[in-house]
C-alpha atoms as a PDB file:
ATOM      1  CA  UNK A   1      18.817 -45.809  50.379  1.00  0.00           C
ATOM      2  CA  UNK A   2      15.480 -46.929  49.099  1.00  0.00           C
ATOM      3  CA  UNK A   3      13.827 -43.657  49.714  1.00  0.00           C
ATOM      4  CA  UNK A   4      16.285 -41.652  48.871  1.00  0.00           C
ATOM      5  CA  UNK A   5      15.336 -38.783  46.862  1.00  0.00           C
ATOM      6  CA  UNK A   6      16.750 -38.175  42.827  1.00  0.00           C
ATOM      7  CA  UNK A   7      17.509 -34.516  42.421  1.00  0.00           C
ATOM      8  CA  UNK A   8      17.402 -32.657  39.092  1.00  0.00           C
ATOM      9  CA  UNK A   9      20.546 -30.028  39.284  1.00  0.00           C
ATOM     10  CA  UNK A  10      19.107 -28.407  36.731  1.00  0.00           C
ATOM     11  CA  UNK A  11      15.950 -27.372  38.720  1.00  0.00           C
ATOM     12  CA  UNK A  12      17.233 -23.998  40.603  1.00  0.00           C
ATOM     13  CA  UNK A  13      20.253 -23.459  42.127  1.00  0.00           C
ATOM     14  CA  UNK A  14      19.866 -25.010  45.603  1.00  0.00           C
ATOM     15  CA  UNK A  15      19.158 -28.696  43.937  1.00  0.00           C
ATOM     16  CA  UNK A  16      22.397 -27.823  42.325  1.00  0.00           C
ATOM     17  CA  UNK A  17      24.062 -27.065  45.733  1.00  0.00           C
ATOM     18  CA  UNK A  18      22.508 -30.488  46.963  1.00  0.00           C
ATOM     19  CA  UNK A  19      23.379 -32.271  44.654  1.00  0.00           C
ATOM     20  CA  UNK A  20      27.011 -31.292  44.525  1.00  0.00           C
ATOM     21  CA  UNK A  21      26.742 -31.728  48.548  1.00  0.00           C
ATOM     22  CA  UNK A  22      25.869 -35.360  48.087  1.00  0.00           C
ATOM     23  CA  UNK A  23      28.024 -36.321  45.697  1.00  0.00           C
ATOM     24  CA  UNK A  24      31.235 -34.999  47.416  1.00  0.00           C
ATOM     25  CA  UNK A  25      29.943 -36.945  50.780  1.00  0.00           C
ATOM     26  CA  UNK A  26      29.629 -40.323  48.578  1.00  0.00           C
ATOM     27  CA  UNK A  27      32.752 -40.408  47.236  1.00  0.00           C
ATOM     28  CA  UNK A  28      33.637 -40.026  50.873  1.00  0.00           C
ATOM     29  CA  UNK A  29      32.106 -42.654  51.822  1.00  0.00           C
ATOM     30  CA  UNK A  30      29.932 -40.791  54.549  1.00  0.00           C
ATOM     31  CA  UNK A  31      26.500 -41.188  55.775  1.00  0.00           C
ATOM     32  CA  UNK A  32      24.304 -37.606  56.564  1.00  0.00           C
ATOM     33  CA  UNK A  33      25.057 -38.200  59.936  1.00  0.00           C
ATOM     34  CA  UNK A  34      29.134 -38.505  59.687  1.00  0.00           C
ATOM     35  CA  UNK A  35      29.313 -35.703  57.219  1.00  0.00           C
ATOM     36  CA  UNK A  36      26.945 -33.714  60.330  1.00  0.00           C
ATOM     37  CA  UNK A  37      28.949 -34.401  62.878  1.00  0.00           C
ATOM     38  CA  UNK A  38      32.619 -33.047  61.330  1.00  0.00           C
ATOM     39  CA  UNK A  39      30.113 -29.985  60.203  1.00  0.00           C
ATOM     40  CA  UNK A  40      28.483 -28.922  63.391  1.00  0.00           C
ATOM     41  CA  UNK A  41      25.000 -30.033  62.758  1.00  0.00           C
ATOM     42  CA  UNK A  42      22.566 -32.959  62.488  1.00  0.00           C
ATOM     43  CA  UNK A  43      21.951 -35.231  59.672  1.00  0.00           C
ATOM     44  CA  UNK A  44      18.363 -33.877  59.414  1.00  0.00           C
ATOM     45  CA  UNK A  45      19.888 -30.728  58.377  1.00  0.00           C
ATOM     46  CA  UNK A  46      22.581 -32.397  56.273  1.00  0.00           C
ATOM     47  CA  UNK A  47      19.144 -34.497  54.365  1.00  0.00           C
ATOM     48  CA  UNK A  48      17.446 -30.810  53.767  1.00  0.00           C
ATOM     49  CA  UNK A  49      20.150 -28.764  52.165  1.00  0.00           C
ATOM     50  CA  UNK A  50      20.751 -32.174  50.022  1.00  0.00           C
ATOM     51  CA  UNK A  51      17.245 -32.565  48.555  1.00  0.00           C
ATOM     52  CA  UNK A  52      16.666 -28.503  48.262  1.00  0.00           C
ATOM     53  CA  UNK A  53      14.399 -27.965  51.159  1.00  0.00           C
ATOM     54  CA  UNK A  54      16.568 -25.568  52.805  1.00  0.00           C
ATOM     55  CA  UNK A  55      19.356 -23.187  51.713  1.00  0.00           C
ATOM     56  CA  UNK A  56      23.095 -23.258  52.496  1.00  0.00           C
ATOM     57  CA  UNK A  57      24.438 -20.621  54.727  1.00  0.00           C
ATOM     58  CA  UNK A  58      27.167 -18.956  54.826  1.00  0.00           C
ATOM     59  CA  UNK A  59      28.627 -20.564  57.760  1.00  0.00           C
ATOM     60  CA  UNK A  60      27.067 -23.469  56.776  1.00  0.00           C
ATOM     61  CA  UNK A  61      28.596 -23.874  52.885  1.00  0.00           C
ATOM     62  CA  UNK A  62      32.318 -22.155  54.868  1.00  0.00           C
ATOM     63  CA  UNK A  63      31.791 -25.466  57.103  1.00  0.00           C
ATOM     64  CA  UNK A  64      31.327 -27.756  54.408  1.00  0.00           C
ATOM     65  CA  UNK A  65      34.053 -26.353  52.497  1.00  0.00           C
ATOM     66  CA  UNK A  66      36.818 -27.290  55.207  1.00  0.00           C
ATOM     67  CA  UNK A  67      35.490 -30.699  56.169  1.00  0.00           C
ATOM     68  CA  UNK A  68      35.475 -31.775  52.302  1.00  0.00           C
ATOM     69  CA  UNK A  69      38.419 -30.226  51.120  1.00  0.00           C
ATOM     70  CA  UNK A  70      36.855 -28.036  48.528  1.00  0.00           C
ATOM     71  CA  UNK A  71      38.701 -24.797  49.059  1.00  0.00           C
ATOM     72  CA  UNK A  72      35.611 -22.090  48.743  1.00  0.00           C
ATOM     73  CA  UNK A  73      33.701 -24.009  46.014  1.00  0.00           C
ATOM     74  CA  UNK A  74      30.959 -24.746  47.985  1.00  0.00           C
ATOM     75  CA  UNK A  75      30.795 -21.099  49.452  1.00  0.00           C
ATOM     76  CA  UNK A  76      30.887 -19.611  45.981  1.00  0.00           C
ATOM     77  CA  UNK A  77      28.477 -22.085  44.741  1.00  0.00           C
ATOM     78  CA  UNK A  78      25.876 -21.128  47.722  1.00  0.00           C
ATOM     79  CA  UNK A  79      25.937 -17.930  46.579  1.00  0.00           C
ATOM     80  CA  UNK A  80      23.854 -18.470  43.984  1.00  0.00           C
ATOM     81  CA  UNK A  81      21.146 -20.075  45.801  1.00  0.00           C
ATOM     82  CA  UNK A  82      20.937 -16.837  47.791  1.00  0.00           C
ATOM     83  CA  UNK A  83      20.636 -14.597  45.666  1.00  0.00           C
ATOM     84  CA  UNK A  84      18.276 -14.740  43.661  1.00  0.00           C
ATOM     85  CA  UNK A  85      17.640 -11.763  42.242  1.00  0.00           C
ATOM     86  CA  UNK A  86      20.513 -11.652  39.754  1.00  0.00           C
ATOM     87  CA  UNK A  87      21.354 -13.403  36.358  1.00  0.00           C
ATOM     88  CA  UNK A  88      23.000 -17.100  36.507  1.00  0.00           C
ATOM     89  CA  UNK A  89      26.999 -16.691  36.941  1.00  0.00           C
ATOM     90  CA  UNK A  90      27.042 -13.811  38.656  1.00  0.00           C
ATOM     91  CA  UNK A  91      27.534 -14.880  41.957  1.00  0.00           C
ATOM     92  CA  UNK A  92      30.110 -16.678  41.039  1.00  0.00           C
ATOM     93  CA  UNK A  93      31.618 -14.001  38.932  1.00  0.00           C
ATOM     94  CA  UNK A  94      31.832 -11.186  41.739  1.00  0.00           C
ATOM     95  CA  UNK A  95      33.768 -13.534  44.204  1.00  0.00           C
ATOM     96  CA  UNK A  96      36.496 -13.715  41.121  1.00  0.00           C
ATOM     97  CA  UNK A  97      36.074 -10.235  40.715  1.00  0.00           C
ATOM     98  CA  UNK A  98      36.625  -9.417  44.610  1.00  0.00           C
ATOM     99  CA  UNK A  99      40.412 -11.053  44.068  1.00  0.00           C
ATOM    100  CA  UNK A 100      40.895 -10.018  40.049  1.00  0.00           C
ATOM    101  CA  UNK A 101      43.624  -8.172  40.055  1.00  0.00           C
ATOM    102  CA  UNK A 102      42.606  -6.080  36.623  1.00  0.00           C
ATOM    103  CA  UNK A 103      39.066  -5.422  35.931  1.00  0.00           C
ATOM    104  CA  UNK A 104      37.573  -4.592  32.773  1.00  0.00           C
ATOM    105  CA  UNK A 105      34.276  -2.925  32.425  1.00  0.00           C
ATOM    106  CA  UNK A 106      31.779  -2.094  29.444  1.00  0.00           C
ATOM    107  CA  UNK A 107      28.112  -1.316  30.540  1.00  0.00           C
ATOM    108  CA  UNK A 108      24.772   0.041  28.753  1.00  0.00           C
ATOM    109  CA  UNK A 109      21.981   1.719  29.938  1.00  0.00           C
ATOM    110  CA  UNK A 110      23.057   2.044  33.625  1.00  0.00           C
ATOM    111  CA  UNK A 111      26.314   2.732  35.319  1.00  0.00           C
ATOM    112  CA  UNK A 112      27.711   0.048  36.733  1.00  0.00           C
ATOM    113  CA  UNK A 113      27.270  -1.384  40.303  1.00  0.00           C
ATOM    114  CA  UNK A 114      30.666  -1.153  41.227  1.00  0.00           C
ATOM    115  CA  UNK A 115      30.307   2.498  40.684  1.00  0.00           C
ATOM    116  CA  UNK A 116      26.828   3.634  41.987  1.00  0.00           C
ATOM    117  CA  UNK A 117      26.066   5.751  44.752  1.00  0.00           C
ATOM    118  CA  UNK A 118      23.597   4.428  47.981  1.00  0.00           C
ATOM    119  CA  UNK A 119      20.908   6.444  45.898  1.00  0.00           C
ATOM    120  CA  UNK A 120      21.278   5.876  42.103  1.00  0.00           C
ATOM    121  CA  UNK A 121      21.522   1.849  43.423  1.00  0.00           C
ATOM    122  CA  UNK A 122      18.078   2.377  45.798  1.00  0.00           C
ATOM    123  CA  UNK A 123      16.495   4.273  42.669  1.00  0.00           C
ATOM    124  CA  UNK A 124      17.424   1.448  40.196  1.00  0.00           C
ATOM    125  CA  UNK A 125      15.942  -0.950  42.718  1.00  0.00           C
ATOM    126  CA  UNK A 126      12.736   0.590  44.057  1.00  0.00           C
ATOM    127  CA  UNK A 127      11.517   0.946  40.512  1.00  0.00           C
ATOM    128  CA  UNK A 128      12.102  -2.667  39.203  1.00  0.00           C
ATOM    129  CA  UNK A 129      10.303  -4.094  42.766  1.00  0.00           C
ATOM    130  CA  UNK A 130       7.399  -1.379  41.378  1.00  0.00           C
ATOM    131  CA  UNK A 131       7.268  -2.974  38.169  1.00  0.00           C
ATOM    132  CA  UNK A 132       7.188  -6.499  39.787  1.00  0.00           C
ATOM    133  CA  UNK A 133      10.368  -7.823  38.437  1.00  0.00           C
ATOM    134  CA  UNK A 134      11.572  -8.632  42.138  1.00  0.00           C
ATOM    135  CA  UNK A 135      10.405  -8.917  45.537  1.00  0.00           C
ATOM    136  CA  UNK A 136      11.323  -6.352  48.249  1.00  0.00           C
ATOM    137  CA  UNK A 137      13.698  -9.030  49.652  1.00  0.00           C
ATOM    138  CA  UNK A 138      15.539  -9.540  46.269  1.00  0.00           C
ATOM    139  CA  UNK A 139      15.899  -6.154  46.322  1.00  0.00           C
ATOM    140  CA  UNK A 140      17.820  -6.154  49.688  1.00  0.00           C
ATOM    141  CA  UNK A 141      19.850  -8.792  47.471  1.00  0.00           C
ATOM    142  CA  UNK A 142      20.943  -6.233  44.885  1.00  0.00           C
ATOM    143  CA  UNK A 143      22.439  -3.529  46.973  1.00  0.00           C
ATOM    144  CA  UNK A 144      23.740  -6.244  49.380  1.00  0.00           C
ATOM    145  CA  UNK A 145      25.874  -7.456  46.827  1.00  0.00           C
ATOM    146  CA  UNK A 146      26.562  -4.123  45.138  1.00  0.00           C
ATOM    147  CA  UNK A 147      28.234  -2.822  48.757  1.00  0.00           C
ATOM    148  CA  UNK A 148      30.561  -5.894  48.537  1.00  0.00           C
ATOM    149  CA  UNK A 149      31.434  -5.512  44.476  1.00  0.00           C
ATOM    150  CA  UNK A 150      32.647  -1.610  45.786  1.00  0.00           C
ATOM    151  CA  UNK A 151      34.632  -3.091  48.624  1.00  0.00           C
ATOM    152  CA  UNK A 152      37.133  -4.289  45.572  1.00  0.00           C
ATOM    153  CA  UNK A 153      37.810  -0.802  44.857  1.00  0.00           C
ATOM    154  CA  UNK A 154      39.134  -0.133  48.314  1.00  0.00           C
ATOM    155  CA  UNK A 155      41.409  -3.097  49.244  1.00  0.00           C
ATOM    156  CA  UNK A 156      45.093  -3.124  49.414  1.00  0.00           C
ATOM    157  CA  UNK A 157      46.561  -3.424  46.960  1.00  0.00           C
ATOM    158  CA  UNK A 158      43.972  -1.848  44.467  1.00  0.00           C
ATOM    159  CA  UNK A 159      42.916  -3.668  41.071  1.00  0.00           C
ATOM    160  CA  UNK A 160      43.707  -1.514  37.954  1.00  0.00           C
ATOM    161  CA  UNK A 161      39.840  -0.941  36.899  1.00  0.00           C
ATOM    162  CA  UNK A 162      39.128  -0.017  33.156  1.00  0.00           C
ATOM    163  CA  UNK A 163      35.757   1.098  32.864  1.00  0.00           C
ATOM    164  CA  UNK A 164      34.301   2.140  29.328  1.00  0.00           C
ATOM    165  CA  UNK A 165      30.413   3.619  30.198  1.00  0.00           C
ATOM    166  CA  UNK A 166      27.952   4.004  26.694  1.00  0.00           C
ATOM    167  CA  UNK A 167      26.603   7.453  26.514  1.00  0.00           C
ATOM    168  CA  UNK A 168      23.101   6.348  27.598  1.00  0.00           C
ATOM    169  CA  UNK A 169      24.335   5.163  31.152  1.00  0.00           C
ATOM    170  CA  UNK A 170      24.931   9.211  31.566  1.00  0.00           C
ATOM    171  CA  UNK A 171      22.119  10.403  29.902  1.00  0.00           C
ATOM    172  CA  UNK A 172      18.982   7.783  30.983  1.00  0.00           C
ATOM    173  CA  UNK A 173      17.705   9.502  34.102  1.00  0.00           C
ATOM    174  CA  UNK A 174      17.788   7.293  37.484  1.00  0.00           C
ATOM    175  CA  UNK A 175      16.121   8.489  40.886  1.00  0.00           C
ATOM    176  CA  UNK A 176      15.506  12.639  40.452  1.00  0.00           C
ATOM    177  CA  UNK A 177      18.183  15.129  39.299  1.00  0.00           C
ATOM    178  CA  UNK A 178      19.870  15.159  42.739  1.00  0.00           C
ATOM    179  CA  UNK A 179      20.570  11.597  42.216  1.00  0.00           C
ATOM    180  CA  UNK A 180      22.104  11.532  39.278  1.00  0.00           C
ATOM    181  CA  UNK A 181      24.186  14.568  39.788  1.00  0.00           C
ATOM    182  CA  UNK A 182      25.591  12.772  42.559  1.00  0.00           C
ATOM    183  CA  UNK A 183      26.358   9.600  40.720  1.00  0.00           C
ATOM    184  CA  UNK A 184      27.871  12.243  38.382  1.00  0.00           C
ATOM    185  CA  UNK A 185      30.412  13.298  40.316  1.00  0.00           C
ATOM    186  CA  UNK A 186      30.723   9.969  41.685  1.00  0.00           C
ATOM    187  CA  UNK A 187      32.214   9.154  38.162  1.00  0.00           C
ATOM    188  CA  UNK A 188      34.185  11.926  37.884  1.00  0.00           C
ATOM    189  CA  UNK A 189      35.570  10.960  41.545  1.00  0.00           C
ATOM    190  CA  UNK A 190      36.173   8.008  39.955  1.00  0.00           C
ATOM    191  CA  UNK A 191      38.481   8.799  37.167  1.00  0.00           C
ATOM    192  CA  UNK A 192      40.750  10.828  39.482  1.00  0.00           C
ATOM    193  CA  UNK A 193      41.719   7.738  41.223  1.00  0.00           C
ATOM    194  CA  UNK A 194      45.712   6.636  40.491  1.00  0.00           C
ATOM    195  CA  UNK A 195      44.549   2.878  39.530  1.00  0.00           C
ATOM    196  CA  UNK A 196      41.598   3.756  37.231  1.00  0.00           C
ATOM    197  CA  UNK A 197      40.395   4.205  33.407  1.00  0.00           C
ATOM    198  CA  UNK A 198      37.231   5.738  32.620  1.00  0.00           C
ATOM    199  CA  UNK A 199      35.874   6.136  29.063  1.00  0.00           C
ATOM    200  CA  UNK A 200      32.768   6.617  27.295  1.00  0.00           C
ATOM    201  CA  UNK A 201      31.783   5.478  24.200  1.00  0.00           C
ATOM    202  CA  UNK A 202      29.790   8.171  22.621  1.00  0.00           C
ATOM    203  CA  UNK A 203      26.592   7.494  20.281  1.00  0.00           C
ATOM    204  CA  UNK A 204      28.272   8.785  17.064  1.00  0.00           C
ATOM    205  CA  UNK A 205      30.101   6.163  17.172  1.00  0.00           C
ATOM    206  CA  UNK A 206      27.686   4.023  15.267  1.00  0.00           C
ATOM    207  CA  UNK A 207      28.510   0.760  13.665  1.00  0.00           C
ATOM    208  CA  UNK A 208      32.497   1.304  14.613  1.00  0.00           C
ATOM    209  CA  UNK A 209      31.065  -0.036  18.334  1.00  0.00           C
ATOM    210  CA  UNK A 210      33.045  -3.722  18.514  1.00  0.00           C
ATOM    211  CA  UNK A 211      30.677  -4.655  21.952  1.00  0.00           C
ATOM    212  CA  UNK A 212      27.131  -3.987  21.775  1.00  0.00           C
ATOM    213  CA  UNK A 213      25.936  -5.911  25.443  1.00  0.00           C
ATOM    214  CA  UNK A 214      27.456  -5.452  28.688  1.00  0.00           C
ATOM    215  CA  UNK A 215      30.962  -7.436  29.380  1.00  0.00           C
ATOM    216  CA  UNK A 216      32.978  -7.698  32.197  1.00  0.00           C
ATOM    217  CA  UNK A 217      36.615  -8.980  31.717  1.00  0.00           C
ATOM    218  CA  UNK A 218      39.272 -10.378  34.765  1.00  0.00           C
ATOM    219  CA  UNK A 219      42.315 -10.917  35.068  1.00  0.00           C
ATOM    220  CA  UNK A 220      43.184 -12.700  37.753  1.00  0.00           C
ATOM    221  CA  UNK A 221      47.009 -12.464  39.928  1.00  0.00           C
ATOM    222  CA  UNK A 222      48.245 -16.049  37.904  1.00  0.00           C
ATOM    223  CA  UNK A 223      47.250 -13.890  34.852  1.00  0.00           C
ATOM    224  CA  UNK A 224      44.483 -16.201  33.966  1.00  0.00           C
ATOM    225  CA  UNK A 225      41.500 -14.604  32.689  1.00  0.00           C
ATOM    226  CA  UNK A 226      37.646 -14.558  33.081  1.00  0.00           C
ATOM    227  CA  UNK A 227      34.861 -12.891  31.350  1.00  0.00           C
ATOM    228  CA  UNK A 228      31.292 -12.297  32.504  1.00  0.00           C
ATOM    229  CA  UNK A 229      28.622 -11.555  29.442  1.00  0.00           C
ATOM    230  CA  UNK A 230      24.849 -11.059  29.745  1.00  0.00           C
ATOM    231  CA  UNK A 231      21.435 -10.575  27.902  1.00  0.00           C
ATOM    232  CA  UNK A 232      18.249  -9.452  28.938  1.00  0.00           C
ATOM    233  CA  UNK A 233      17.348 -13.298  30.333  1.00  0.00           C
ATOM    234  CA  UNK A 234      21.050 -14.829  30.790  1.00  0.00           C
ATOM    235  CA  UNK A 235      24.296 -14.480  32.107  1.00  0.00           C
ATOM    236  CA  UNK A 236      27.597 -16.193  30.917  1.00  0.00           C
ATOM    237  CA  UNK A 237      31.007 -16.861  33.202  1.00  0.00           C
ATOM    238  CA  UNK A 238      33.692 -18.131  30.739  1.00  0.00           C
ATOM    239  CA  UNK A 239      37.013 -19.224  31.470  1.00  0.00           C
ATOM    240  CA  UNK A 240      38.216 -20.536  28.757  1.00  0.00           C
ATOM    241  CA  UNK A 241      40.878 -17.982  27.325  1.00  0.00           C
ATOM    242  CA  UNK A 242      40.065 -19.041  24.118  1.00  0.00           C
ATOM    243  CA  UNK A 243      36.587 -17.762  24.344  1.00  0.00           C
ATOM    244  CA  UNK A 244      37.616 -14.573  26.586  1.00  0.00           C
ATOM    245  CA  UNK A 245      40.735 -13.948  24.553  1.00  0.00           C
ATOM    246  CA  UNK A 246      38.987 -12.393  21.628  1.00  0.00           C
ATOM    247  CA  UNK A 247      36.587 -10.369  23.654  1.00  0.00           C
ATOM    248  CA  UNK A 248      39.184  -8.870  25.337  1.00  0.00           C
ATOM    249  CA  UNK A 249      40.249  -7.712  21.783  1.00  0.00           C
ATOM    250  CA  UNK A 250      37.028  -6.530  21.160  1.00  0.00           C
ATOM    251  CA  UNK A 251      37.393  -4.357  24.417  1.00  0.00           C
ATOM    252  CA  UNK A 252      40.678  -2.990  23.547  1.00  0.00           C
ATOM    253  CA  UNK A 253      39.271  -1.941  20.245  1.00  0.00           C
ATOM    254  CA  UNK A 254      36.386  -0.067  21.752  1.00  0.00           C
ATOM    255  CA  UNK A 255      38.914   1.581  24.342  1.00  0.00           C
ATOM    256  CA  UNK A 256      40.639   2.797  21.012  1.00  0.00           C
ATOM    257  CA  UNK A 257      37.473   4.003  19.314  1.00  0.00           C
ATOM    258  CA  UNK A 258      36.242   5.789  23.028  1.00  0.00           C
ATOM    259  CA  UNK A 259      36.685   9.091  24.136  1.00  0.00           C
ATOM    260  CA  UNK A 260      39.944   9.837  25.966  1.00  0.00           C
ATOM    261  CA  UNK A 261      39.300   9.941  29.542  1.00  0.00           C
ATOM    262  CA  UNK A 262      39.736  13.807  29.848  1.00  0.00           C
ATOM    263  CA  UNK A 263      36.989  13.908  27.030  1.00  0.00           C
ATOM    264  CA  UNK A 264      34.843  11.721  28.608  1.00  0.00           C
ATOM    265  CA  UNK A 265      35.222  13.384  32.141  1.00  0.00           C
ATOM    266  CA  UNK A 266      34.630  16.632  30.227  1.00  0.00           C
ATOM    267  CA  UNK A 267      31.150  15.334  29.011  1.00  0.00           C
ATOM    268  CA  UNK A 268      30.538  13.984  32.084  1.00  0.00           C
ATOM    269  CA  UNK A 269      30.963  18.133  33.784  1.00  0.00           C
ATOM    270  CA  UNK A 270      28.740  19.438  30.915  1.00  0.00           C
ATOM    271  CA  UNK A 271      25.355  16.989  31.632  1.00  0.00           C
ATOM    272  CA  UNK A 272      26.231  17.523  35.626  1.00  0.00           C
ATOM    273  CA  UNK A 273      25.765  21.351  34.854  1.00  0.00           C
ATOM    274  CA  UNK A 274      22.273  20.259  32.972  1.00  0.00           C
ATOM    275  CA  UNK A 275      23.795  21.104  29.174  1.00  0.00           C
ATOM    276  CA  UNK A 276      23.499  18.467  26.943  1.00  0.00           C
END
């Protein structure tokens, strides 16, 4: 105990993870060493994840999570430690969104994850590791994670999936013009489906836009909701349905003010055919 090592949560997200770690194996009562042998490995390893100078696995945090008790907190929470290249809450936010039962979608600038093609989402990528905003291996991270957000599309039963795109995420070029036709149709694809909403909100509509930033909105089986909000530098999870209540007004009332969806899939056939 007298060298053992303060850590500042606050520091990145794998002192977090360490922290959390330790405190749910003192309240046990365990040393490194107990905790390592009900997980599978040795106390060494159990002393590195703890102070931050290794990350959780998957295994690893799946492990942890069973021994303590903690139903998938851990696992969720390790998420964010590996990946790196996305905004704080995120993580966390697409392993609510993988069981959300309703999902709620306004984006700008860029169509969504959960509806790009392989290409559009290796375009996006390949530029911002150009510009030095990530490393190759973040990049890996992005599509990685977009491939699981898609996999809620396809499981049984479906989510109802509301998806309201701004004009610009159709009309700011990605990849070359063989890309983004595809991604086109990948929208219009999209729409067709029996469980899904698409709508744009077109730029006349000026200052009648309620949502100005990206939001993502959940609704979860128990009906509970769960927004996700984010800015150039920061992300937001909220849970509160006082704070998400009131967005999800705001997201009703730019449904309203949208195109219809045959409108918007209309638009969405005339810049595929290169008119604007």
């Amino acid at each position: 105990m007298l060298n053992r090592k303060e850590l500042d949560p606050e520091k990145s997200p794998r002192a977090a993870f360490g922290q959390r770690l330790r405190t749910l194996r003192d309240e046990r009562g365990w040393t490194q060493d107990e905790l390592a042998e009900r997980i599978g490995c040795s106390g060494t390893h159990i002393s590195a994840v703890e102070t931050g100078r290794r990350s959780p696995t998957p295994k690893f945090a799946a492990n942890a999570d069973r021994v303590l008790g903690t139903g998938d907190r851990l696992e969720r929470q390790s998420r964010a430690v590996r990946l790196t290249a996305v905004l704080e809450g995120f993580p966390e936010y697409v392993t609510h969104e993988l069981r959300a039962v309703e999902i709620r979608l306004y984006e700008v600038g860029v169509v969504p994850g959960i509806l790009q093609t392989a290409e559009y989402a290796s375009a996006l990528t390949t530029r911002t590791v150009e510009r030095g905003a990530i490393t190759p291996e973040q990049a890996d991270e992005r599509i990685s994670l977009i491939n699981e957000r898609q996999g809620a599309l396809i499981r049984t039963p479906p989510p109802l999936v509301f998806v309201v795109l701004d004009e610009s995420c159709l009309r700011l070029p990605v990849g070359d013009p063989e890309v983004m036709e595809a991604q086109l149709t990948r929208l219009i694809e999209f729409a067709a489906l029996p469980n899904t909403v698409l709508q744009v909100a077109p730029f006349n509509l000026g200052d009648r836009r309620p949502l100005r930033l990206p939001l993502y909105i959940l609704t979860m089986q128990n009906r509970s909701l769960l927004s996700y909000a984010e800015s150039a530098q920061r992300g937001q999870l909220e849970r509160e349905s006082a704070s998400v209540v009131p967005l999800l007004t705001a997201y009703h009332q730019l449904q309203a003010e949208a195109l219809s969806q045959a409108a918007s899939v209309a638009m969405i056939k005339q810049l595929r055919k290169g008119n604007p």
